[in-house]
C-alpha atoms as a PDB file:
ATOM      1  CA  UNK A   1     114.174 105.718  80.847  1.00  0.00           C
ATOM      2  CA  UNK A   2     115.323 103.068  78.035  1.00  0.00           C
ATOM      3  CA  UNK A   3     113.684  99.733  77.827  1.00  0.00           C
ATOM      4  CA  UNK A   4     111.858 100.738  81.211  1.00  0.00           C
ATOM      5  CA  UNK A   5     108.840  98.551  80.357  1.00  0.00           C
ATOM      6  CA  UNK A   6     110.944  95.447  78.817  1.00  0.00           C
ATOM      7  CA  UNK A   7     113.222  95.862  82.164  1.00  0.00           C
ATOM      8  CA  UNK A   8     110.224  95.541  84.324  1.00  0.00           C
ATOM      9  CA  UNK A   9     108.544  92.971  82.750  1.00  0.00           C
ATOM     10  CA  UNK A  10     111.534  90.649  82.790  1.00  0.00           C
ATOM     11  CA  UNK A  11     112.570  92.021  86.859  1.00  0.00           C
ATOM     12  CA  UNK A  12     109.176  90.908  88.186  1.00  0.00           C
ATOM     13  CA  UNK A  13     109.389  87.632  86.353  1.00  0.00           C
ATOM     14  CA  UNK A  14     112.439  86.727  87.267  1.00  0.00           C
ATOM     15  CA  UNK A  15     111.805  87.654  90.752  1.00  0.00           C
ATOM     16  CA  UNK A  16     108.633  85.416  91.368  1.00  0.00           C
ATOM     17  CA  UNK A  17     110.616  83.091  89.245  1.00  0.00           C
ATOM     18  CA  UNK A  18     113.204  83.179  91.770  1.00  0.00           C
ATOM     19  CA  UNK A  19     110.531  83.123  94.677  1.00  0.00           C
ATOM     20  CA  UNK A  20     108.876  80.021  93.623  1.00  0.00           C
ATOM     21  CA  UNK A  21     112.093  78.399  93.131  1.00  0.00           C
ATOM     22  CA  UNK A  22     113.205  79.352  96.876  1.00  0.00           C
ATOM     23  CA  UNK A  23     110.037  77.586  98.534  1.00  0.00           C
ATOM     24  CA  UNK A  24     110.888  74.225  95.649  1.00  0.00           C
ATOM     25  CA  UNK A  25     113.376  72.002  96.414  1.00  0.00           C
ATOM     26  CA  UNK A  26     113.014  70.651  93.154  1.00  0.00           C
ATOM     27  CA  UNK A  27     113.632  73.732  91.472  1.00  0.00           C
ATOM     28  CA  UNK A  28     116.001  75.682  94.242  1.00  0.00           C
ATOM     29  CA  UNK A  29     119.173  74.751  92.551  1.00  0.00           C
ATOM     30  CA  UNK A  30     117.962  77.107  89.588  1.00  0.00           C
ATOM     31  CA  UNK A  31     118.275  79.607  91.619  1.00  0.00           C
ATOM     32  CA  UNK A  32     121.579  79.925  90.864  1.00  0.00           C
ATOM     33  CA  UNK A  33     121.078  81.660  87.890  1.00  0.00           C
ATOM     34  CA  UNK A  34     117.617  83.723  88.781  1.00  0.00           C
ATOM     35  CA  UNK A  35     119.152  84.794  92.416  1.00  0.00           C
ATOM     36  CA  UNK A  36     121.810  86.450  90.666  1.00  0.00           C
ATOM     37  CA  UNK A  37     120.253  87.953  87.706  1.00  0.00           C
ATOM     38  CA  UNK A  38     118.036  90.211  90.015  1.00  0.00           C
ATOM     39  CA  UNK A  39     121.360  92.675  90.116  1.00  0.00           C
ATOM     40  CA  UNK A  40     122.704  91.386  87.147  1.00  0.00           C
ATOM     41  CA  UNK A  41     119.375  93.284  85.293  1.00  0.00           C
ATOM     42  CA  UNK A  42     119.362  95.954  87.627  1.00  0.00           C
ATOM     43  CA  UNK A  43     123.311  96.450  86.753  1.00  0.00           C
ATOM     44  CA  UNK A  44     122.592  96.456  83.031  1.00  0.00           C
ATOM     45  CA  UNK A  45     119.696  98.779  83.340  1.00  0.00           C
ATOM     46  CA  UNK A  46     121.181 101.180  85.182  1.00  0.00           C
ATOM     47  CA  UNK A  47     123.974 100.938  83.060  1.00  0.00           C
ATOM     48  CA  UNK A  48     122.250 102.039  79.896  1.00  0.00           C
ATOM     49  CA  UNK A  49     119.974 104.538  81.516  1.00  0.00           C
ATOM     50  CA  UNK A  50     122.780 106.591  83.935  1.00  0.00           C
ATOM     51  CA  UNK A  51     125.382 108.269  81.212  1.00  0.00           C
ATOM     52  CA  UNK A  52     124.217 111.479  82.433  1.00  0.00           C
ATOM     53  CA  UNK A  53     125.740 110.879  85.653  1.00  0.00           C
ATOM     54  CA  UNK A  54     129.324 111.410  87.269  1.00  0.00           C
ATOM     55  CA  UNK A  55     131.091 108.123  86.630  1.00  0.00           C
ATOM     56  CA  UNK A  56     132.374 107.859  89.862  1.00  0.00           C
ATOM     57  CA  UNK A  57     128.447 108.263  91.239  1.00  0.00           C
ATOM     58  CA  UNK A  58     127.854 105.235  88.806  1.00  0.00           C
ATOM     59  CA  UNK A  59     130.731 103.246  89.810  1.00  0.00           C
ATOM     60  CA  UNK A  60     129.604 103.478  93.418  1.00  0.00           C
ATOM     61  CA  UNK A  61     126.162 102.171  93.126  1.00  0.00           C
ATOM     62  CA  UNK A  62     127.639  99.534  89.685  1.00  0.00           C
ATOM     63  CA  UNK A  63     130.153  98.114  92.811  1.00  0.00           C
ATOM     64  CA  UNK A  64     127.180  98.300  95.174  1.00  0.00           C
ATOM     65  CA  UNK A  65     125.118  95.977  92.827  1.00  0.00           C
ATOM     66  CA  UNK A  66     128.444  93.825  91.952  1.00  0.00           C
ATOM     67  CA  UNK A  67     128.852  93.116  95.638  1.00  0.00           C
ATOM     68  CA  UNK A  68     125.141  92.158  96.045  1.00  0.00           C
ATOM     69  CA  UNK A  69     125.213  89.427  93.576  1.00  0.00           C
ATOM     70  CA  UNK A  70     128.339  88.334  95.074  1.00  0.00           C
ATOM     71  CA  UNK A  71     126.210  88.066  98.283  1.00  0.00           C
ATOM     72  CA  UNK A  72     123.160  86.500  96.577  1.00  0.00           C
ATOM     73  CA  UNK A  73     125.160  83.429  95.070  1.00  0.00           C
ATOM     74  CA  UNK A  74     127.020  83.176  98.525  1.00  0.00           C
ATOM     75  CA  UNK A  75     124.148  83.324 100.576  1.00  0.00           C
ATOM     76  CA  UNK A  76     122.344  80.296  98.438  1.00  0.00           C
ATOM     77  CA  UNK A  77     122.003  78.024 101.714  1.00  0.00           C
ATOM     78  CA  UNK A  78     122.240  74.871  99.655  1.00  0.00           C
ATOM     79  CA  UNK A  79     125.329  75.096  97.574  1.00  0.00           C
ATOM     80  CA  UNK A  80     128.301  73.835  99.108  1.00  0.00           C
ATOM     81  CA  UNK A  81     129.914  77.649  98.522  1.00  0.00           C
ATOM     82  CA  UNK A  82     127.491  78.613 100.931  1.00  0.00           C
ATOM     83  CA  UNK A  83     128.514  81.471 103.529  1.00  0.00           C
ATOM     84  CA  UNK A  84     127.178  83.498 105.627  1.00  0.00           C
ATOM     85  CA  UNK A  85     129.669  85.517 106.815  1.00  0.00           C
ATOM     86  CA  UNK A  86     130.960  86.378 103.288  1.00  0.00           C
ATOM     87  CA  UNK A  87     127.399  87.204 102.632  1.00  0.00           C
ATOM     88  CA  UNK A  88     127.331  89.406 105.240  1.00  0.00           C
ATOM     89  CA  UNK A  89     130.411  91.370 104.186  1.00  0.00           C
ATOM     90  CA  UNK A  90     129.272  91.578 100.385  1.00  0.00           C
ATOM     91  CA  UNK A  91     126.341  92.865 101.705  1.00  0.00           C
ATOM     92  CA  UNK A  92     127.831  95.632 104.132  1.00  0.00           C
ATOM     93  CA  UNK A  93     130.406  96.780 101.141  1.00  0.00           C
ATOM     94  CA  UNK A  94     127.131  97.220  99.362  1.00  0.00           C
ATOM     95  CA  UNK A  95     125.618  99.381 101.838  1.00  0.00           C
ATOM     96  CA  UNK A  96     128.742 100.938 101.843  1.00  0.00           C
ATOM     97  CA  UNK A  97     129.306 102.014  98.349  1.00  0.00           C
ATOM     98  CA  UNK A  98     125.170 103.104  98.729  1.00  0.00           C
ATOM     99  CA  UNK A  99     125.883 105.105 101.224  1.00  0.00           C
ATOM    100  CA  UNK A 100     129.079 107.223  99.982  1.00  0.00           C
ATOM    101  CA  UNK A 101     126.827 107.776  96.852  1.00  0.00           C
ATOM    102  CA  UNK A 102     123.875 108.884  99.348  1.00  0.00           C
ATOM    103  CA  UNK A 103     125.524 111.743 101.255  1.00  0.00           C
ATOM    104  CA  UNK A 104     126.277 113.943  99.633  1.00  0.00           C
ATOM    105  CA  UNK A 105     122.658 114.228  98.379  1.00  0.00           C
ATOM    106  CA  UNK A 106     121.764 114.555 102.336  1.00  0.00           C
ATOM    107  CA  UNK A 107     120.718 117.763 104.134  1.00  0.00           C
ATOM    108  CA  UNK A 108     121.260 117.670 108.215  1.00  0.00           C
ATOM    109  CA  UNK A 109     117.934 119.192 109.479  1.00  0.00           C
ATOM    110  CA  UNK A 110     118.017 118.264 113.330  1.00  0.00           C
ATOM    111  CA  UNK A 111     114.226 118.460 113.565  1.00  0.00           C
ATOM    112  CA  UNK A 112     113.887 114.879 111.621  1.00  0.00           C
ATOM    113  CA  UNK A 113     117.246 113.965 112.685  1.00  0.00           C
ATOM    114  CA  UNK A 114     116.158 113.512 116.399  1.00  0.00           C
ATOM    115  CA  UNK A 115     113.027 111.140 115.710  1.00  0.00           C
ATOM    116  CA  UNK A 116     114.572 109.370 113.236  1.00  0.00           C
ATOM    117  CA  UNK A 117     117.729 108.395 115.611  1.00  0.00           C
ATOM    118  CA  UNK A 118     115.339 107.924 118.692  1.00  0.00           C
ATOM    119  CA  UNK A 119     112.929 105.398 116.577  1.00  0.00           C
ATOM    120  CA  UNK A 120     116.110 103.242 114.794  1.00  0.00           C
ATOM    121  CA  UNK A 121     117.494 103.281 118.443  1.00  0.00           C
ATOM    122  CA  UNK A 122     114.207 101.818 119.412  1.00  0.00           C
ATOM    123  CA  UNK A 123     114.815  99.383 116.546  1.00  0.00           C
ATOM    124  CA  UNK A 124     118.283  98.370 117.452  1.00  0.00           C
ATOM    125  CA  UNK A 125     117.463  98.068 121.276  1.00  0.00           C
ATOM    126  CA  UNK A 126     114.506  95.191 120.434  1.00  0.00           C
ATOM    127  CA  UNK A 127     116.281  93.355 117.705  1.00  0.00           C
ATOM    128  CA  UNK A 128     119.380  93.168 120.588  1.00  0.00           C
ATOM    129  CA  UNK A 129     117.313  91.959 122.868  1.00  0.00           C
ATOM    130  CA  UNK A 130     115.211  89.123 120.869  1.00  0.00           C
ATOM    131  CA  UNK A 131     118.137  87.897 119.225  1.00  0.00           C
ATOM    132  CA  UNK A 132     120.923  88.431 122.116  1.00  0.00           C
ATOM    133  CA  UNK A 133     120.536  84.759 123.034  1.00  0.00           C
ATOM    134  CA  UNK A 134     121.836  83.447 119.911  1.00  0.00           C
ATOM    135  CA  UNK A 135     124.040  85.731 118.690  1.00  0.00           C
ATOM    136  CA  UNK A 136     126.809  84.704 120.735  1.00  0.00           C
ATOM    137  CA  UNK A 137     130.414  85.711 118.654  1.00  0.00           C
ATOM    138  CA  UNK A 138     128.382  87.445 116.147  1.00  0.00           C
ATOM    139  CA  UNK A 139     127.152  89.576 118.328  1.00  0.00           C
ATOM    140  CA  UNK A 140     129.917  92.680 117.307  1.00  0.00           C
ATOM    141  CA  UNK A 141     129.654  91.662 113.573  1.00  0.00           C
ATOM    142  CA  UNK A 142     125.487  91.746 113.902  1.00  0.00           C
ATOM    143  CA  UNK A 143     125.819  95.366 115.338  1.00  0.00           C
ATOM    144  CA  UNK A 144     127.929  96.756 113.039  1.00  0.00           C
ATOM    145  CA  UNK A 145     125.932  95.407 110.048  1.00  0.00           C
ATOM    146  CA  UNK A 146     122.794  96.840 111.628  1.00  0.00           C
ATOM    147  CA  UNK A 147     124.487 100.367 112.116  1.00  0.00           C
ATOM    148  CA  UNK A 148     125.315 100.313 108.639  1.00  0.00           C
ATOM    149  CA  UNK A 149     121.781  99.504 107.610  1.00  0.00           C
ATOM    150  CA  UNK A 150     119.946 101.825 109.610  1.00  0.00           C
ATOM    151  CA  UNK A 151     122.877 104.217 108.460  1.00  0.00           C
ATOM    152  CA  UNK A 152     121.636 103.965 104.842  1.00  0.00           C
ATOM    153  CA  UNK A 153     117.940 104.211 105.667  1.00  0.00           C
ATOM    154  CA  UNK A 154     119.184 107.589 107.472  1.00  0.00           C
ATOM    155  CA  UNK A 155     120.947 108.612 104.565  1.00  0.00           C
ATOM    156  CA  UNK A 156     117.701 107.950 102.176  1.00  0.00           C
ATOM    157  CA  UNK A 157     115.368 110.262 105.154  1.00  0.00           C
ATOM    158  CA  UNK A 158     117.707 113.035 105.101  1.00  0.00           C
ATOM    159  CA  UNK A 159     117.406 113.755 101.032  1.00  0.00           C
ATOM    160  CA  UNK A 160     114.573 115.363 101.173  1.00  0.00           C
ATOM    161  CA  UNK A 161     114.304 117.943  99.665  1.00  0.00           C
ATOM    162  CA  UNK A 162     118.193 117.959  98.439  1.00  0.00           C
ATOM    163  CA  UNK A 163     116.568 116.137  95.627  1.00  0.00           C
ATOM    164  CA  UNK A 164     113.641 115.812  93.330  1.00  0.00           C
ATOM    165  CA  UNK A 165     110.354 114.051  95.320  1.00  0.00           C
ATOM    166  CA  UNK A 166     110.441 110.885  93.014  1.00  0.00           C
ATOM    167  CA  UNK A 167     113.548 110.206  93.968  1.00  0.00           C
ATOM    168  CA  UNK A 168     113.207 110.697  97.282  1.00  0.00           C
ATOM    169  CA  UNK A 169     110.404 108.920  97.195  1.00  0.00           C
ATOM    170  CA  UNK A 170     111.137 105.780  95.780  1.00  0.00           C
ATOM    171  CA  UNK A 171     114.587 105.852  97.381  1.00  0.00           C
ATOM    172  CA  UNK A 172     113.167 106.091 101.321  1.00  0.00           C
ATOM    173  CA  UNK A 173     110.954 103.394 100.489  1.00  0.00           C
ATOM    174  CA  UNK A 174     113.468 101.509  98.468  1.00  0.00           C
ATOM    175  CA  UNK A 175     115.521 101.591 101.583  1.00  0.00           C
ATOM    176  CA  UNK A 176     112.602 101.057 104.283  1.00  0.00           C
ATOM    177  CA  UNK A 177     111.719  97.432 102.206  1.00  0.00           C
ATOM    178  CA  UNK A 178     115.219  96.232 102.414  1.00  0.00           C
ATOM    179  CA  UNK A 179     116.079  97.586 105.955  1.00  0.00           C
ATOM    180  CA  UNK A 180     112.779  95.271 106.609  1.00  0.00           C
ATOM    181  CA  UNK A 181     114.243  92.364 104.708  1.00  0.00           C
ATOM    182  CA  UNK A 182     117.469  92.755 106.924  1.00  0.00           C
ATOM    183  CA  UNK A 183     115.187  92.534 109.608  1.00  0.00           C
ATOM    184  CA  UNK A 184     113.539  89.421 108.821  1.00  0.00           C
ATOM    185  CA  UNK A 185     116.870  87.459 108.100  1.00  0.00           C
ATOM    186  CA  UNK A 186     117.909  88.217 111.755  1.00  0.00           C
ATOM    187  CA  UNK A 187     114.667  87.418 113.425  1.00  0.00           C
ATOM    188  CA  UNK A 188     114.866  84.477 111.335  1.00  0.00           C
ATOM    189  CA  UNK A 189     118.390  83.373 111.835  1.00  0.00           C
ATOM    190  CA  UNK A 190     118.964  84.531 115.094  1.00  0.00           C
ATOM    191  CA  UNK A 191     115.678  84.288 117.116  1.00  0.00           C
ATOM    192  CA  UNK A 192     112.972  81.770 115.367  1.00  0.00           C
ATOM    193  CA  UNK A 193     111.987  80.619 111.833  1.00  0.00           C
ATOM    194  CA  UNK A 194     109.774  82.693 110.438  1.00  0.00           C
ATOM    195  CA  UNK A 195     106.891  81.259 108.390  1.00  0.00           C
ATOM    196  CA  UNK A 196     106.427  82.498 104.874  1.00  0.00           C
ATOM    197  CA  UNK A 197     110.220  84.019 105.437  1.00  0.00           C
ATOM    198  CA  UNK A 198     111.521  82.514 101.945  1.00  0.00           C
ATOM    199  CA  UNK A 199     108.665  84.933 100.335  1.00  0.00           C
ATOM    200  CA  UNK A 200     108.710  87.911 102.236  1.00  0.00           C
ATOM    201  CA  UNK A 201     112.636  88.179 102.348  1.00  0.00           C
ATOM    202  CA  UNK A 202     112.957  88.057  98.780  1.00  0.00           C
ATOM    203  CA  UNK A 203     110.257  90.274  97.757  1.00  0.00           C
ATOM    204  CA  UNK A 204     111.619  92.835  99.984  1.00  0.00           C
ATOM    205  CA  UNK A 205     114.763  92.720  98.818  1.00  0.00           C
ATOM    206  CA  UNK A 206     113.749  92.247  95.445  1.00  0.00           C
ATOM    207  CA  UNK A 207     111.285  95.410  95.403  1.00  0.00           C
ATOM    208  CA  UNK A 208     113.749  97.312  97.486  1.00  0.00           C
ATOM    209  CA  UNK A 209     116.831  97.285  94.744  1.00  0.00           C
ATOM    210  CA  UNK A 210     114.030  97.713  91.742  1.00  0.00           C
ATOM    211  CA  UNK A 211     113.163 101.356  94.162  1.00  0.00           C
ATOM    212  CA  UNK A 212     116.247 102.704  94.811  1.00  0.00           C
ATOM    213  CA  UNK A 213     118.347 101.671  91.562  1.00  0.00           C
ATOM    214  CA  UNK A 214     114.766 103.486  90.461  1.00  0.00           C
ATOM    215  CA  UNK A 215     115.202 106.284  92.509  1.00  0.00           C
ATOM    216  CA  UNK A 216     119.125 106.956  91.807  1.00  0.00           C
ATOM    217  CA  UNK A 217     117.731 107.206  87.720  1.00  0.00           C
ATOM    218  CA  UNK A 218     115.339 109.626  88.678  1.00  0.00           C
ATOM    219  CA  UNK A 219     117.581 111.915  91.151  1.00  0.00           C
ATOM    220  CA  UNK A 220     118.444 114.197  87.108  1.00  0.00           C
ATOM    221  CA  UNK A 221     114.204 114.859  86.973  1.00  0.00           C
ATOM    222  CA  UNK A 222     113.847 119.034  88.067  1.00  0.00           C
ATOM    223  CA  UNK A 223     113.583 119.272  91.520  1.00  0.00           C
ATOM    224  CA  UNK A 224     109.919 120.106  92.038  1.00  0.00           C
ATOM    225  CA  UNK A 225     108.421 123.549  94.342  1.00  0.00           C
ATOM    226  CA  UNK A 226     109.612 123.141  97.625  1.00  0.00           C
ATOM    227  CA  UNK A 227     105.972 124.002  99.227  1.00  0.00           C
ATOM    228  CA  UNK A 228     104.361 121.506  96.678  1.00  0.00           C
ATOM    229  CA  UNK A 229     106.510 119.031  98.034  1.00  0.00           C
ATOM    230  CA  UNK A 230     105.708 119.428 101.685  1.00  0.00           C
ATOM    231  CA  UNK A 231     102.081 119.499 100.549  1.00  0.00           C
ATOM    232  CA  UNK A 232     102.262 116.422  98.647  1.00  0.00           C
ATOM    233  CA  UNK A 233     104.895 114.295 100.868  1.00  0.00           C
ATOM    234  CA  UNK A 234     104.584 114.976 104.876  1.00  0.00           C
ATOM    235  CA  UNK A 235     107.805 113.007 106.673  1.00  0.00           C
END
């Protein structure tokens, strides 16, 4: 990949740049600018590193990263442009556009399709019930945007082997970090603060876009023996 070592040299930086500022109030108004750029690098990356691919695949995932940094700068609990609910829905057209770019790259195997539905069920059930209390008229909108996550995770299980295992790879786990980030803004929001939450939501969701944007780059590599994958990666 182009520039990959100048790319992730400046992502980290910016990212525990953008980290530090978060726990500063000093500093958290600077945010503004390193919130944002975390998709605006990823956007330009991917950009100059995805020619080979159909331009409607790269418009998908370019939208899904436009929408994020819409969501970033909204979701900036300070600034008096501050929204949550436009957050969310920046957010979910992200996950959207993901997602449409996702399946077709996904393979319906009902032997990992019934554990993975019984354990995000499991998921959904206890996040329900700790947060229930306080979601009051979000409670539909909180659902849906939880379907939708899960929905992508799904997606990013059921590529394997559809694709090469790097991408699959980095992908799933891509999409396990920021399922977990999701997960750690509704505890937070809806049940109790969480300590530590300004540093392990953002370096979830940091790491997670770095994987998958990542793992997208990598889906051209050959697709590796099938056996030596199932040796190498067990799911």
């Amino acid at each position: 990949m182009k520039f990959f070592k100048a790319f992730i040299i400046l992502f980290l930086l910016n990212l525990s740049l953008d980290i530090y500022f978060n726990n500063s109030e000093e500093f958290y108004e600077l945010r503004l600018f390193t919130k944002p750029l975390i998709t605006i690098l990823l956007a330009i990356f991917f950009y100059i590193n995805s020619g080979e691919m159909k331009l409607r695949h790269r418009i998908n995932i370019l939208g899904a990263l436009v929408f994020l940094c819409v969501g970033d700068i909204v979701l900036l609990e300070t600034m008096p442009f501050y929204s949550f609910i436009l957050g969310l829905v920046s957010f979910l057209i992200a996950m959207l556009l993901y997602s449409l770019y996702l399946y077709k790259q996904t393979r319906y195997d009902i032997d990992r399709l019934i554990p993975y539905l019984a354990i995000s069920l499991l998921i959904s059930l206890s996040l329900i019930y700790l947060m229930y209390d306080k979601l009051d008229s979000m409670l539909i909108p909180v659902i849906m945007y939880m379907a939708t996550v899960l929905n992508l995770l799904k997606l990013a299980y059921l590529r394997y082997k559809n694709v090469n295992l790097k991408s699959y790879r980095l992908v799933f786990i891509g999409t396990c970090c920021f399922t977990i980030a999701q997960i750690l803004i509704g505890l937070n929001r809806f049940h109790e603060p969480l300590p530590y939450k300004d540093i392990y939501i953002m370096f979830f969701y940091g790491i997670s876009q770095l994987l998958i944007i990542l793992g997208i780059l990598a889906v051209n590599c050959p697709v590796e023996n099938t056996e030596q994958q199932e040796d190498a990666f067990l799911i």
